[in-house]
C-alpha atoms as a PDB file:
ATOM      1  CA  UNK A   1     119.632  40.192  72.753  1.00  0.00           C
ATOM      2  CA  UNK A   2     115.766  39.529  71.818  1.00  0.00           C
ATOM      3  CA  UNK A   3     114.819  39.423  68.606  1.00  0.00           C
ATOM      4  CA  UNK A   4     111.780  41.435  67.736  1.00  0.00           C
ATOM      5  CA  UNK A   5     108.919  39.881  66.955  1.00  0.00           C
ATOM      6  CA  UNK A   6     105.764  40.719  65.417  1.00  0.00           C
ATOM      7  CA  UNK A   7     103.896  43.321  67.262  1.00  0.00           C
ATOM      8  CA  UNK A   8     106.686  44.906  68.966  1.00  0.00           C
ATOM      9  CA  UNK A   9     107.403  48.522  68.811  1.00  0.00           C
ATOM     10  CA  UNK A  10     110.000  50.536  67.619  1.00  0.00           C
ATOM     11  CA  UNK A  11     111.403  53.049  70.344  1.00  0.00           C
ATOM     12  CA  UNK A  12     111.071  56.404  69.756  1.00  0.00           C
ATOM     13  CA  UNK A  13     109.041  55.480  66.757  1.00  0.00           C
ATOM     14  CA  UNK A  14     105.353  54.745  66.130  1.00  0.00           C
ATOM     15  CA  UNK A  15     106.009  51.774  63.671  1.00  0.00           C
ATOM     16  CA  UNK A  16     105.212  48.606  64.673  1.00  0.00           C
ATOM     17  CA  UNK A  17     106.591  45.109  63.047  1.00  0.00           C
ATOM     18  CA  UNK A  18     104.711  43.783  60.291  1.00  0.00           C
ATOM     19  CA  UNK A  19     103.468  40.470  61.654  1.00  0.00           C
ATOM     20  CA  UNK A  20     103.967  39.428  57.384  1.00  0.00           C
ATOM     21  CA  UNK A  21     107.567  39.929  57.578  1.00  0.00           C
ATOM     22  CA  UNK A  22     110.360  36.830  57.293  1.00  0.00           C
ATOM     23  CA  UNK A  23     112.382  36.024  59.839  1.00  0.00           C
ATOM     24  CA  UNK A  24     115.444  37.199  57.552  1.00  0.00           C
ATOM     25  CA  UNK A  25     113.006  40.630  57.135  1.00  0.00           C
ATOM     26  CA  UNK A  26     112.291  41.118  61.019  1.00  0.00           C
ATOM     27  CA  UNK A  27     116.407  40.673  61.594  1.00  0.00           C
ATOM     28  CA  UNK A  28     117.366  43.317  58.644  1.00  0.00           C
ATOM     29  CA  UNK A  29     114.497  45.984  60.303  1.00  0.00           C
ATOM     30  CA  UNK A  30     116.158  45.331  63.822  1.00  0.00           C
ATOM     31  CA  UNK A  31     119.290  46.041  62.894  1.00  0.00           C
ATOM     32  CA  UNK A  32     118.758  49.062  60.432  1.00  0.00           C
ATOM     33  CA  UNK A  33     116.898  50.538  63.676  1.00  0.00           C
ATOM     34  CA  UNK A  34     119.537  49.499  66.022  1.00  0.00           C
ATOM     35  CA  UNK A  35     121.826  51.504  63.425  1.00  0.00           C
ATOM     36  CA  UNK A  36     119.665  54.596  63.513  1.00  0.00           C
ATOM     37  CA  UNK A  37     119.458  54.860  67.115  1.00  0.00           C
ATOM     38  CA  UNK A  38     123.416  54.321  67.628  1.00  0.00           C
ATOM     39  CA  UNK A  39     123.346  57.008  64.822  1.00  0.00           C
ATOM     40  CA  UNK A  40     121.283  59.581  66.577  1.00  0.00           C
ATOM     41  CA  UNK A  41     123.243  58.667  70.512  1.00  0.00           C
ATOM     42  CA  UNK A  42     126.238  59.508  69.054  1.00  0.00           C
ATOM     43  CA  UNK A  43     124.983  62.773  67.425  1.00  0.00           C
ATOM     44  CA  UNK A  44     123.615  63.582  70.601  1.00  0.00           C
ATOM     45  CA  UNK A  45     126.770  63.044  72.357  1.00  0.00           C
ATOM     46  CA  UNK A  46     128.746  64.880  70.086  1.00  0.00           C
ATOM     47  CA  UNK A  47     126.292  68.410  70.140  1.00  0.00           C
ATOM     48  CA  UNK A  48     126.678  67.700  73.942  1.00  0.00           C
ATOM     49  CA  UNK A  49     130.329  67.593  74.320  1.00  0.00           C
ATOM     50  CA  UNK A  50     131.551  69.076  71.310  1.00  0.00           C
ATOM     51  CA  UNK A  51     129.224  72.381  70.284  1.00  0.00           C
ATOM     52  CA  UNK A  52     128.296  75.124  72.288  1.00  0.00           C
ATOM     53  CA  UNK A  53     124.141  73.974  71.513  1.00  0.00           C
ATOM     54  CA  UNK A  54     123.459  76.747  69.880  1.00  0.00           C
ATOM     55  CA  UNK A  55     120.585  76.852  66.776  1.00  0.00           C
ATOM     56  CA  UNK A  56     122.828  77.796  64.619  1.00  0.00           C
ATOM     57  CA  UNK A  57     125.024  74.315  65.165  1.00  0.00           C
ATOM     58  CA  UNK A  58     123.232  72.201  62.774  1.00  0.00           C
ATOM     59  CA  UNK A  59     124.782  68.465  62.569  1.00  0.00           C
ATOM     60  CA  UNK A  60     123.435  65.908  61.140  1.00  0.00           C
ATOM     61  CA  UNK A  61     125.171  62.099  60.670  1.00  0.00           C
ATOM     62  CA  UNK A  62     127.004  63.316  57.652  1.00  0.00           C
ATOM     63  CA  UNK A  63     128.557  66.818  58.671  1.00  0.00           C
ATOM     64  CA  UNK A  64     131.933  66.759  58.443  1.00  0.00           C
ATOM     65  CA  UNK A  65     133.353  66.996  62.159  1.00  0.00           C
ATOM     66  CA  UNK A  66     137.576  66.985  61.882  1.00  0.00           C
ATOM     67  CA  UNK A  67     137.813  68.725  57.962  1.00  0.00           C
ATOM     68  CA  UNK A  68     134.506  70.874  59.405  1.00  0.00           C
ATOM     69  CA  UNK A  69     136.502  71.905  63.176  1.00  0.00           C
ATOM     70  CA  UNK A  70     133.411  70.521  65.056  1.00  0.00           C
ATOM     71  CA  UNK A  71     136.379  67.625  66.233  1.00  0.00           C
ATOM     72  CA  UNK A  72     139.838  68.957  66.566  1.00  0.00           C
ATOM     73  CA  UNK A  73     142.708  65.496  65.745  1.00  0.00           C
ATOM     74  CA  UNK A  74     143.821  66.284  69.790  1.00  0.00           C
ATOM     75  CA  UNK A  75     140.165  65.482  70.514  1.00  0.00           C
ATOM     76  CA  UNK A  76     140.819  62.003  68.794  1.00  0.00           C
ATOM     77  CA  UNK A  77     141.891  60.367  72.422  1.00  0.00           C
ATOM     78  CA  UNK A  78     139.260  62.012  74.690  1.00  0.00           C
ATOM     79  CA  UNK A  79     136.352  61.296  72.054  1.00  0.00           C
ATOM     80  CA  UNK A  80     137.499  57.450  71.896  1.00  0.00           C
ATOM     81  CA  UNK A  81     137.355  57.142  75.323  1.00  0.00           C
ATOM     82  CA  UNK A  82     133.885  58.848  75.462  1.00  0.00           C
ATOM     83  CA  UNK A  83     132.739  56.625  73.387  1.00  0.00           C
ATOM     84  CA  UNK A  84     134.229  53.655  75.071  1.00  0.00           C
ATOM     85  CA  UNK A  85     132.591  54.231  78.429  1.00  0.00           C
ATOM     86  CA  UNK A  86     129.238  56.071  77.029  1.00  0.00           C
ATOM     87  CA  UNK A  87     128.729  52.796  74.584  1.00  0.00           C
ATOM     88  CA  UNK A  88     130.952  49.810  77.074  1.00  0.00           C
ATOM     89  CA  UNK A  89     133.112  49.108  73.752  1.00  0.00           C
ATOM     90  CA  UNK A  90     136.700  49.032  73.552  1.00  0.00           C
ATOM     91  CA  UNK A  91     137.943  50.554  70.297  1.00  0.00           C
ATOM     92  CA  UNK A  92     141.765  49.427  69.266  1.00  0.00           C
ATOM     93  CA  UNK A  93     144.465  52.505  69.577  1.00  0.00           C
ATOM     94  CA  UNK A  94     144.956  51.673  65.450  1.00  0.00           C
ATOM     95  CA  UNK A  95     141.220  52.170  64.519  1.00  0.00           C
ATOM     96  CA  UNK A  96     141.257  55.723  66.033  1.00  0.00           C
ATOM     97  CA  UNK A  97     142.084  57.456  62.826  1.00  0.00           C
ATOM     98  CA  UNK A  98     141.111  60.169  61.157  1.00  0.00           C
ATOM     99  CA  UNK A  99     138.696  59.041  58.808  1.00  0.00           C
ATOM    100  CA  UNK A 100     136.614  56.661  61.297  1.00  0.00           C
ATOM    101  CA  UNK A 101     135.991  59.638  63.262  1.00  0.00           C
ATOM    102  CA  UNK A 102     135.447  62.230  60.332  1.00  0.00           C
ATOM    103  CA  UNK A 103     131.450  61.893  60.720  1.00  0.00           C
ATOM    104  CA  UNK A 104     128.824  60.609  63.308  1.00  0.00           C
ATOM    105  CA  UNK A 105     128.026  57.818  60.378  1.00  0.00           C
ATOM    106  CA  UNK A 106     131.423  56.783  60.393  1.00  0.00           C
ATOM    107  CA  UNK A 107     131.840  56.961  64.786  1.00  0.00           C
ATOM    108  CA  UNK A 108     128.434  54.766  65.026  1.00  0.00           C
ATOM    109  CA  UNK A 109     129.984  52.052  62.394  1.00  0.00           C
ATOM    110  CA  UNK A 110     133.323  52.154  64.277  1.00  0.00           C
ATOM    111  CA  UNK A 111     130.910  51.758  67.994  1.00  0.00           C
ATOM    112  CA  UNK A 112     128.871  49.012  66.010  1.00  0.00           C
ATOM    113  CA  UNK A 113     131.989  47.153  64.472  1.00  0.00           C
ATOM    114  CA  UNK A 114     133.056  46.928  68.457  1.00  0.00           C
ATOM    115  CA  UNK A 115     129.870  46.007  69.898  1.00  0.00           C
ATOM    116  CA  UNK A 116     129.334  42.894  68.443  1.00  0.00           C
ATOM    117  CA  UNK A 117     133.176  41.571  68.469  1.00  0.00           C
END
Protein backbone atom coordinates (compact mmCIF):
# COMPACT_ATOMS: atom_id res chain seq x y z
CA UNK A 1 0.00 0.00 0.00
CA UNK A 2 1.49 3.68 -0.71
CA UNK A 3 2.06 5.77 1.85
CA UNK A 4 0.77 9.26 1.41
CA UNK A 5 2.92 11.79 0.97
CA UNK A 6 2.86 15.40 1.10
CA UNK A 7 0.52 16.90 -1.34
CA UNK A 8 -1.73 14.07 -1.77
CA UNK A 9 -5.39 14.27 -1.33
CA UNK A 10 -7.76 12.86 0.81
CA UNK A 11 -10.73 11.07 -1.11
CA UNK A 12 -13.89 12.32 -0.70
CA UNK A 13 -12.32 15.12 1.22
CA UNK A 14 -10.82 18.50 0.30
CA UNK A 15 -7.84 18.25 2.81
CA UNK A 16 -4.67 17.88 1.57
CA UNK A 17 -1.39 16.54 3.61
CA UNK A 18 0.52 19.02 5.37
CA UNK A 19 3.88 18.88 3.61
CA UNK A 20 5.18 19.90 7.72
CA UNK A 21 3.96 16.71 9.00
CA UNK A 22 6.47 13.66 10.38
CA UNK A 23 6.63 10.68 8.87
CA UNK A 24 5.08 9.10 12.21
CA UNK A 25 2.25 12.18 11.60
CA UNK A 26 1.57 11.39 7.76
CA UNK A 27 1.15 7.39 8.90
CA UNK A 28 -1.36 8.27 11.99
CA UNK A 29 -3.55 10.75 9.32
CA UNK A 30 -3.55 7.74 6.77
CA UNK A 31 -4.78 5.46 8.88
CA UNK A 32 -7.41 7.55 10.92
CA UNK A 33 -8.77 8.25 7.21
CA UNK A 34 -8.48 4.75 6.13
CA UNK A 35 -10.66 4.16 9.43
CA UNK A 36 -13.26 6.72 8.48
CA UNK A 37 -13.79 5.54 5.10
CA UNK A 38 -14.09 1.68 6.23
CA UNK A 39 -16.45 3.43 8.77
CA UNK A 40 -18.71 5.14 6.34
CA UNK A 41 -18.55 1.64 3.53
CA UNK A 42 -19.84 -0.28 6.08
CA UNK A 43 -22.63 2.18 7.06
CA UNK A 44 -23.43 2.33 3.61
CA UNK A 45 -23.68 -1.30 3.28
CA UNK A 46 -25.66 -1.77 6.15
CA UNK A 47 -28.63 1.16 5.12
CA UNK A 48 -28.35 -0.84 1.79
CA UNK A 49 -29.00 -4.28 2.92
CA UNK A 50 -30.42 -3.86 6.17
CA UNK A 51 -33.10 -0.66 6.17
CA UNK A 52 -35.77 -0.04 3.97
CA UNK A 53 -33.77 3.73 2.99
CA UNK A 54 -36.20 5.58 4.22
CA UNK A 55 -35.46 9.40 5.89
CA UNK A 56 -36.63 8.45 8.77
CA UNK A 57 -33.71 5.52 9.16
CA UNK A 58 -31.09 7.61 10.62
CA UNK A 59 -27.73 5.51 11.43
CA UNK A 60 -24.84 6.72 12.19
CA UNK A 61 -21.42 4.54 13.32
CA UNK A 62 -22.70 4.36 16.82
CA UNK A 63 -26.51 3.32 16.52
CA UNK A 64 -27.10 0.38 18.09
CA UNK A 65 -27.94 -2.30 15.27
CA UNK A 66 -28.73 -5.97 17.23
CA UNK A 67 -30.13 -4.26 20.91
CA UNK A 68 -31.71 -1.41 18.26
CA UNK A 69 -33.44 -4.46 15.62
CA UNK A 70 -31.65 -2.74 12.65
CA UNK A 71 -29.51 -6.48 12.77
CA UNK A 72 -31.51 -9.41 13.86
CA UNK A 73 -28.63 -12.40 15.77
CA UNK A 74 -29.97 -14.82 12.52
CA UNK A 75 -28.53 -12.01 10.38
CA UNK A 76 -25.11 -12.67 12.21
CA UNK A 77 -24.04 -15.41 9.33
CA UNK A 78 -25.33 -13.60 6.19
CA UNK A 79 -23.83 -10.12 7.43
CA UNK A 80 -20.29 -11.91 8.03
CA UNK A 81 -20.26 -13.20 4.84
CA UNK A 82 -21.26 -9.78 3.31
CA UNK A 83 -18.68 -8.42 4.74
CA UNK A 84 -16.22 -11.06 3.80
CA UNK A 85 -16.75 -10.79 0.07
CA UNK A 86 -17.77 -6.85 -0.01
CA UNK A 87 -14.26 -6.14 2.02
CA UNK A 88 -12.00 -9.75 0.64
CA UNK A 89 -11.44 -10.52 4.55
CA UNK A 90 -12.06 -13.66 6.18
CA UNK A 91 -13.50 -13.15 9.67
CA UNK A 92 -13.06 -16.40 12.15
CA UNK A 93 -16.62 -18.28 12.96
CA UNK A 94 -15.54 -17.27 16.94
CA UNK A 95 -15.21 -13.45 16.28
CA UNK A 96 -18.82 -13.32 14.91
CA UNK A 97 -20.39 -12.42 18.18
CA UNK A 98 -22.71 -10.31 19.32
CA UNK A 99 -20.92 -7.46 20.49
CA UNK A 100 -18.41 -7.10 17.36
CA UNK A 101 -21.37 -6.68 15.32
CA UNK A 102 -23.53 -4.48 17.78
CA UNK A 103 -22.45 -1.13 15.81
CA UNK A 104 -20.91 -0.09 12.38
CA UNK A 105 -17.77 1.18 14.73
CA UNK A 106 -17.43 -2.08 16.09
CA UNK A 107 -18.07 -4.15 12.24
CA UNK A 108 -15.28 -1.67 10.64
CA UNK A 109 -12.70 -2.60 13.67
CA UNK A 110 -13.62 -6.31 13.30
CA UNK A 111 -13.09 -5.71 8.93
CA UNK A 112 -9.83 -3.69 9.91
CA UNK A 113 -8.50 -6.27 12.58
CA UNK A 114 -8.84 -8.84 9.37
CA UNK A 115 -7.44 -6.77 6.76
CA UNK A 116 -4.16 -6.38 7.87
CA UNK A 117 -3.63 -10.11 9.40
Amino acid sequence: MKQPTAGDRCPRSSWAIDANLSTVDVSAAYREMRSEELKRAVLDLIIQEYTDKSPDHELSIDTPLLSGGIVDSDSIASLTELLERTFRVRIPAEEATAESFETVESIAKLVDRHSRA
